[in-house]
N, C-alpha and C. Protein backbone atom coordinates (compact mmCIF):
# COMPACT_ATOMS: atom_id res chain seq x y z
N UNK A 1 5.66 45.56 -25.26
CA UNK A 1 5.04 44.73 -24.25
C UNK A 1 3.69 44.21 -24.76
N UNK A 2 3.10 43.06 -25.22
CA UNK A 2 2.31 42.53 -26.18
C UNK A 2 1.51 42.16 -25.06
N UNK A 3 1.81 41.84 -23.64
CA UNK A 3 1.03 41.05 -22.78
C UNK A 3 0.43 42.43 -21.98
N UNK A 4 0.51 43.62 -21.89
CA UNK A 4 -0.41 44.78 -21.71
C UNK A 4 -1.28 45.01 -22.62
N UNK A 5 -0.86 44.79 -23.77
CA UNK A 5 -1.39 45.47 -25.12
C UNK A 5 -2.45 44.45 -24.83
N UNK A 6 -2.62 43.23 -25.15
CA UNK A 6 -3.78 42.34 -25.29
C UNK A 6 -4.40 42.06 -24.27
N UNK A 7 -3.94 42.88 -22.79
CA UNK A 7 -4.91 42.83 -21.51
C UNK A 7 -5.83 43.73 -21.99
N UNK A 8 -4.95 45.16 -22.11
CA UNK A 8 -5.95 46.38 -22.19
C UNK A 8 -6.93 45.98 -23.03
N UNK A 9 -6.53 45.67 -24.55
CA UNK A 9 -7.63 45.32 -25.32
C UNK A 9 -8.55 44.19 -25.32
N UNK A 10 -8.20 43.96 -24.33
CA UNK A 10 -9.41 42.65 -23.82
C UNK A 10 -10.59 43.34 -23.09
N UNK A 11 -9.63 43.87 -21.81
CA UNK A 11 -10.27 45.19 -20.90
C UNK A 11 -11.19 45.73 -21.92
N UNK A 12 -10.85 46.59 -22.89
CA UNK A 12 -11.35 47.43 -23.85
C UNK A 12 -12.86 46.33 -24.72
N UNK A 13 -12.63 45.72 -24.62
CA UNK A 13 -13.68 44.56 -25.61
C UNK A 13 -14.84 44.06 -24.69
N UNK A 14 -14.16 44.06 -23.38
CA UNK A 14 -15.32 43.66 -22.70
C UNK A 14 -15.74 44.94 -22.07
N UNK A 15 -15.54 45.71 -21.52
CA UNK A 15 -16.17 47.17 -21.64
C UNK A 15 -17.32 47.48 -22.68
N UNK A 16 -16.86 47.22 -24.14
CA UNK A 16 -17.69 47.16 -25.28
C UNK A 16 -18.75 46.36 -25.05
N UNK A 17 -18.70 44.98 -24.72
CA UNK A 17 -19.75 44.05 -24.73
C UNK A 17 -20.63 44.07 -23.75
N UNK A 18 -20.24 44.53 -22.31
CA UNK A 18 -21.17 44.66 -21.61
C UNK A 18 -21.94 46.22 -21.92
N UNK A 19 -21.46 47.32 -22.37
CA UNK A 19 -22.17 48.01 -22.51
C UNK A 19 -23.83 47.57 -24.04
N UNK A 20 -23.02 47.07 -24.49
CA UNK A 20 -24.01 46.56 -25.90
C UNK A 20 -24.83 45.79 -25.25
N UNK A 21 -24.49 44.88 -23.99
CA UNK A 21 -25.81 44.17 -23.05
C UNK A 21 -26.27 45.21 -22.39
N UNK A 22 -26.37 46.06 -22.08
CA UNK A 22 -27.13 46.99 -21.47
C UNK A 22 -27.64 48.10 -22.12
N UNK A 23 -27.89 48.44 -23.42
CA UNK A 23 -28.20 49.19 -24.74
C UNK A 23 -29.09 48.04 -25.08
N UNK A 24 -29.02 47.17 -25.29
CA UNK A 24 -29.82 46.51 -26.52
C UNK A 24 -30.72 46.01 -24.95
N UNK A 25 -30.47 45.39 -24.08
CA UNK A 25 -31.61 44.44 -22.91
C UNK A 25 -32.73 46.43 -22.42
N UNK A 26 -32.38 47.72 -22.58
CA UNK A 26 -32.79 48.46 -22.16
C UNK A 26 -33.86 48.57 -23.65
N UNK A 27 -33.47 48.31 -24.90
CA UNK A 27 -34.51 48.49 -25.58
C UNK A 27 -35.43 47.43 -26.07
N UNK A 28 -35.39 46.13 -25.49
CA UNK A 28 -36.74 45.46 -25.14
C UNK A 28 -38.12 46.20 -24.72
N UNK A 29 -39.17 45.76 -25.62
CA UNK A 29 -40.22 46.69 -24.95
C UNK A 29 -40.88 46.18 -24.45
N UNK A 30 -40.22 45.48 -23.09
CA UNK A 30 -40.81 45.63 -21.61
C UNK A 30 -41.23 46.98 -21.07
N UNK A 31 -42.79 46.87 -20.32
CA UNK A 31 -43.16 47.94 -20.03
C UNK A 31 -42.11 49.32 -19.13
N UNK A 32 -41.50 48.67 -18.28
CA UNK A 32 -40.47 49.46 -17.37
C UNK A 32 -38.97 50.05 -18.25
N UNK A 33 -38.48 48.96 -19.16
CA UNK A 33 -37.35 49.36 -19.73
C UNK A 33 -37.97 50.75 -21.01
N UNK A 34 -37.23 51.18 -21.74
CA UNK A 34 -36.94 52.47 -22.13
C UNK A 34 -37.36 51.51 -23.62
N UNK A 35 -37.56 50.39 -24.13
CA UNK A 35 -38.09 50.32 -25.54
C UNK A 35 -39.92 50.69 -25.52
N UNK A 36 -40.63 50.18 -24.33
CA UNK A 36 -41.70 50.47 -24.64
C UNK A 36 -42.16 51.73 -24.60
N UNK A 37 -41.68 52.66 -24.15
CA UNK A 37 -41.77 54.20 -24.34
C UNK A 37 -41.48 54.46 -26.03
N UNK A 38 -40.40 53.65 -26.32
CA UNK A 38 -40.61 53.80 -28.12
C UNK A 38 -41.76 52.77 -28.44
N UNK A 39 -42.08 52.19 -28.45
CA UNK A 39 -43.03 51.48 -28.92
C UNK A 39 -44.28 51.99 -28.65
N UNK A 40 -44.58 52.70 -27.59
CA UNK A 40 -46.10 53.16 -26.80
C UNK A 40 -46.44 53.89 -27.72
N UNK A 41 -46.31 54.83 -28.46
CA UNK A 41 -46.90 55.97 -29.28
C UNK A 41 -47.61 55.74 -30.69
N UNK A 42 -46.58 54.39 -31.02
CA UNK A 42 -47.27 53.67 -32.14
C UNK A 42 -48.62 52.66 -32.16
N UNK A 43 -49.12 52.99 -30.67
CA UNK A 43 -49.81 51.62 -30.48
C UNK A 43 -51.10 52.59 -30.86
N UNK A 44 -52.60 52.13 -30.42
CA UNK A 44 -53.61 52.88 -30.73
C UNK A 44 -53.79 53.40 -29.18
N UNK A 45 -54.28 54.49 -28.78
CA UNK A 45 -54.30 55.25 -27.48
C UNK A 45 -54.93 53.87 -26.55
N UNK A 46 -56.00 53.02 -27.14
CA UNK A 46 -56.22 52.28 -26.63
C UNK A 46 -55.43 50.65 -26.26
N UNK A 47 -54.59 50.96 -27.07
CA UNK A 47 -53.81 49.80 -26.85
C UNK A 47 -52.56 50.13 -26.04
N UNK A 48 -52.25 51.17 -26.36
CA UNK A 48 -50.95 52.24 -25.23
C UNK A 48 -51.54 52.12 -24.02
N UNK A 49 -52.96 52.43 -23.43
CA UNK A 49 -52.69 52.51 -21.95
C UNK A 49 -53.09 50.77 -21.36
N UNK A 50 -53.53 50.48 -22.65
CA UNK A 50 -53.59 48.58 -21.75
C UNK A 50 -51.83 48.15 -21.79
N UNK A 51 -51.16 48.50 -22.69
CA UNK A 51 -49.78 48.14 -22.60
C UNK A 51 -48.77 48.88 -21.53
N UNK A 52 -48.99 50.06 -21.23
CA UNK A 52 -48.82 50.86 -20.47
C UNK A 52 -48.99 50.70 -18.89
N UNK A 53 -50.34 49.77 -18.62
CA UNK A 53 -50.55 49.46 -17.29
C UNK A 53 -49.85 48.15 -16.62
N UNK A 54 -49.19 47.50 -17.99
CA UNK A 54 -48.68 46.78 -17.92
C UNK A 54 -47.68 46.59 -16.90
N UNK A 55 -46.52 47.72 -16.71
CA UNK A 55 -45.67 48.54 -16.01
C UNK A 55 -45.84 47.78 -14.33
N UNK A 56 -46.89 47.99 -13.50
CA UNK A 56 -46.93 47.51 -12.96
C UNK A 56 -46.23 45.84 -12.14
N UNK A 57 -46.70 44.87 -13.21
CA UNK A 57 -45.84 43.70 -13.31
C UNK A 57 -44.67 43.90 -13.75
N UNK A 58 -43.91 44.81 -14.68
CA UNK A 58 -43.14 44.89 -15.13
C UNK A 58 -41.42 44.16 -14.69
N UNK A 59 -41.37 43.96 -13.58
CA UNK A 59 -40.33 43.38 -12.60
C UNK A 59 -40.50 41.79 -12.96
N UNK A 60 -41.80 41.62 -13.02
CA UNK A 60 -41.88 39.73 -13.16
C UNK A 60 -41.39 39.68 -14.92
N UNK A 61 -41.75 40.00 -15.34
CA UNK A 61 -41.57 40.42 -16.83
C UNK A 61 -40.46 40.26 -17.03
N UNK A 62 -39.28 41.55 -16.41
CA UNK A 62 -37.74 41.65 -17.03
C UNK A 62 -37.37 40.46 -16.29
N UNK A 63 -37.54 39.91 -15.15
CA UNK A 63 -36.85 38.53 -14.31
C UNK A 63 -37.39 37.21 -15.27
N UNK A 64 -38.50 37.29 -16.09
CA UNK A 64 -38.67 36.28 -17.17
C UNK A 64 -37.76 36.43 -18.37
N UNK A 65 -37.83 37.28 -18.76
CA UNK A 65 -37.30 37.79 -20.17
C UNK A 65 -35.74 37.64 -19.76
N UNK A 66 -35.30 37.92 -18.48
CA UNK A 66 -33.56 37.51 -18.20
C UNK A 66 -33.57 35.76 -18.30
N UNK A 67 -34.33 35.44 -17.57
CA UNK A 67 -34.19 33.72 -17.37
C UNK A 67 -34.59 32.85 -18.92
N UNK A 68 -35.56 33.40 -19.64
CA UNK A 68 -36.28 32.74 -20.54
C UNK A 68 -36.08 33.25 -21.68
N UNK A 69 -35.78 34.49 -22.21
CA UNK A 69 -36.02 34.83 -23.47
C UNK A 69 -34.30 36.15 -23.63
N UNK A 70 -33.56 35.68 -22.35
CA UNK A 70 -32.39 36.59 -23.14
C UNK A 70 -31.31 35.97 -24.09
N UNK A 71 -31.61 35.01 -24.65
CA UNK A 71 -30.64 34.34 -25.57
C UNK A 71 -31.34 34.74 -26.79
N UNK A 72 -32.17 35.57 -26.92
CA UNK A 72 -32.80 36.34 -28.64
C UNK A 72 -32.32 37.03 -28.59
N UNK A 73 -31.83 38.09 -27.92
CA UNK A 73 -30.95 39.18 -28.30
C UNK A 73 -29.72 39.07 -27.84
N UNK A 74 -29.23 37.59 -27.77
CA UNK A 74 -27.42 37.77 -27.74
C UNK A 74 -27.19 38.02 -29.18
N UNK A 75 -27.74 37.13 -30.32
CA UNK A 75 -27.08 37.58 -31.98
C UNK A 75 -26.84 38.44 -31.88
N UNK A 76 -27.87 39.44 -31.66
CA UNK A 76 -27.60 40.37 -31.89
C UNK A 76 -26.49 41.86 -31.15
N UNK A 77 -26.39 41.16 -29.64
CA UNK A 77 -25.37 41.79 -28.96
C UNK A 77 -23.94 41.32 -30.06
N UNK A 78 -23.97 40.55 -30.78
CA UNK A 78 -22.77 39.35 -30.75
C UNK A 78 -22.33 39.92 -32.46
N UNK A 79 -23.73 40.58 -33.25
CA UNK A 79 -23.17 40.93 -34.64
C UNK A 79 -22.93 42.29 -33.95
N UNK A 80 -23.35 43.26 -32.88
CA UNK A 80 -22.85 44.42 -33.07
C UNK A 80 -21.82 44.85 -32.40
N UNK A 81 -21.10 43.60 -31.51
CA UNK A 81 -19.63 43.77 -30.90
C UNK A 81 -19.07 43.44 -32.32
N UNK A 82 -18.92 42.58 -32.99
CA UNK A 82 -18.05 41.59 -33.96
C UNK A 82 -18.10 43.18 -35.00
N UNK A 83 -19.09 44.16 -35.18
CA UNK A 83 -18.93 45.03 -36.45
C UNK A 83 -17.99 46.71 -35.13
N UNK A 84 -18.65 46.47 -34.04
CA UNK A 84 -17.40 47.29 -33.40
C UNK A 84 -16.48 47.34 -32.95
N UNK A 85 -15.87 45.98 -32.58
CA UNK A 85 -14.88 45.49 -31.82
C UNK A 85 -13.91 44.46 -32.78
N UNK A 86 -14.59 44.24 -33.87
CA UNK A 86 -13.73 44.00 -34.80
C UNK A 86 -13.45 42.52 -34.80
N UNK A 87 -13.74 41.58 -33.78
CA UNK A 87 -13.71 39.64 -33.09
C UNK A 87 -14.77 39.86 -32.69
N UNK A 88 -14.96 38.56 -32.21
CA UNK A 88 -16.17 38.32 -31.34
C UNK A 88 -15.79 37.51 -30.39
N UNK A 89 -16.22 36.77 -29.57
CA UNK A 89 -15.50 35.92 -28.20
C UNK A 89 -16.02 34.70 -28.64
């Protein structure tokens, strides 16, 4: 049955891709998402808590960075489905 087989694995591919949008948009280092916690430690103590207070706005930030700046990290959603998923869409 070829027409299950290539649902599931469609099913299966996009499962993949939306999780890789939500891994890679969580390590943006926007103050609220989970990259600037990696990024904070490297900064100078003084530059960590001005980046840090940042947090606050942080909501206007990720609603910019969705509207304005999420087409920089599709490549890269797009080379790391194509090296796990084997196509790309």
């Amino acid at each position: 049955m070829p027409f299950i087989s290539l649902t599931f694995n469609g099913l299966i591919a996009a499962i993949i891709y939306i999780n890789l949008v939500l891994m890679i948009f969580n390590l943006v280092p926007i103050p609220p998402l989970d990259g600037s916690k990696i990024l904070a430690p490297f900064l100078s103590p003084k530059w960590e808590e001005k980046y840090l207070n940042l947090e606050r706005f942080g909501f206007i930030f990720v609603i910019l960075f969705v509207m304005l700046g999420f087409g920089l990290i599709m490549p890269i959603i797009n080379w790391l489905f194509s090296i796990i998923a084997g196509y790309s869409f």
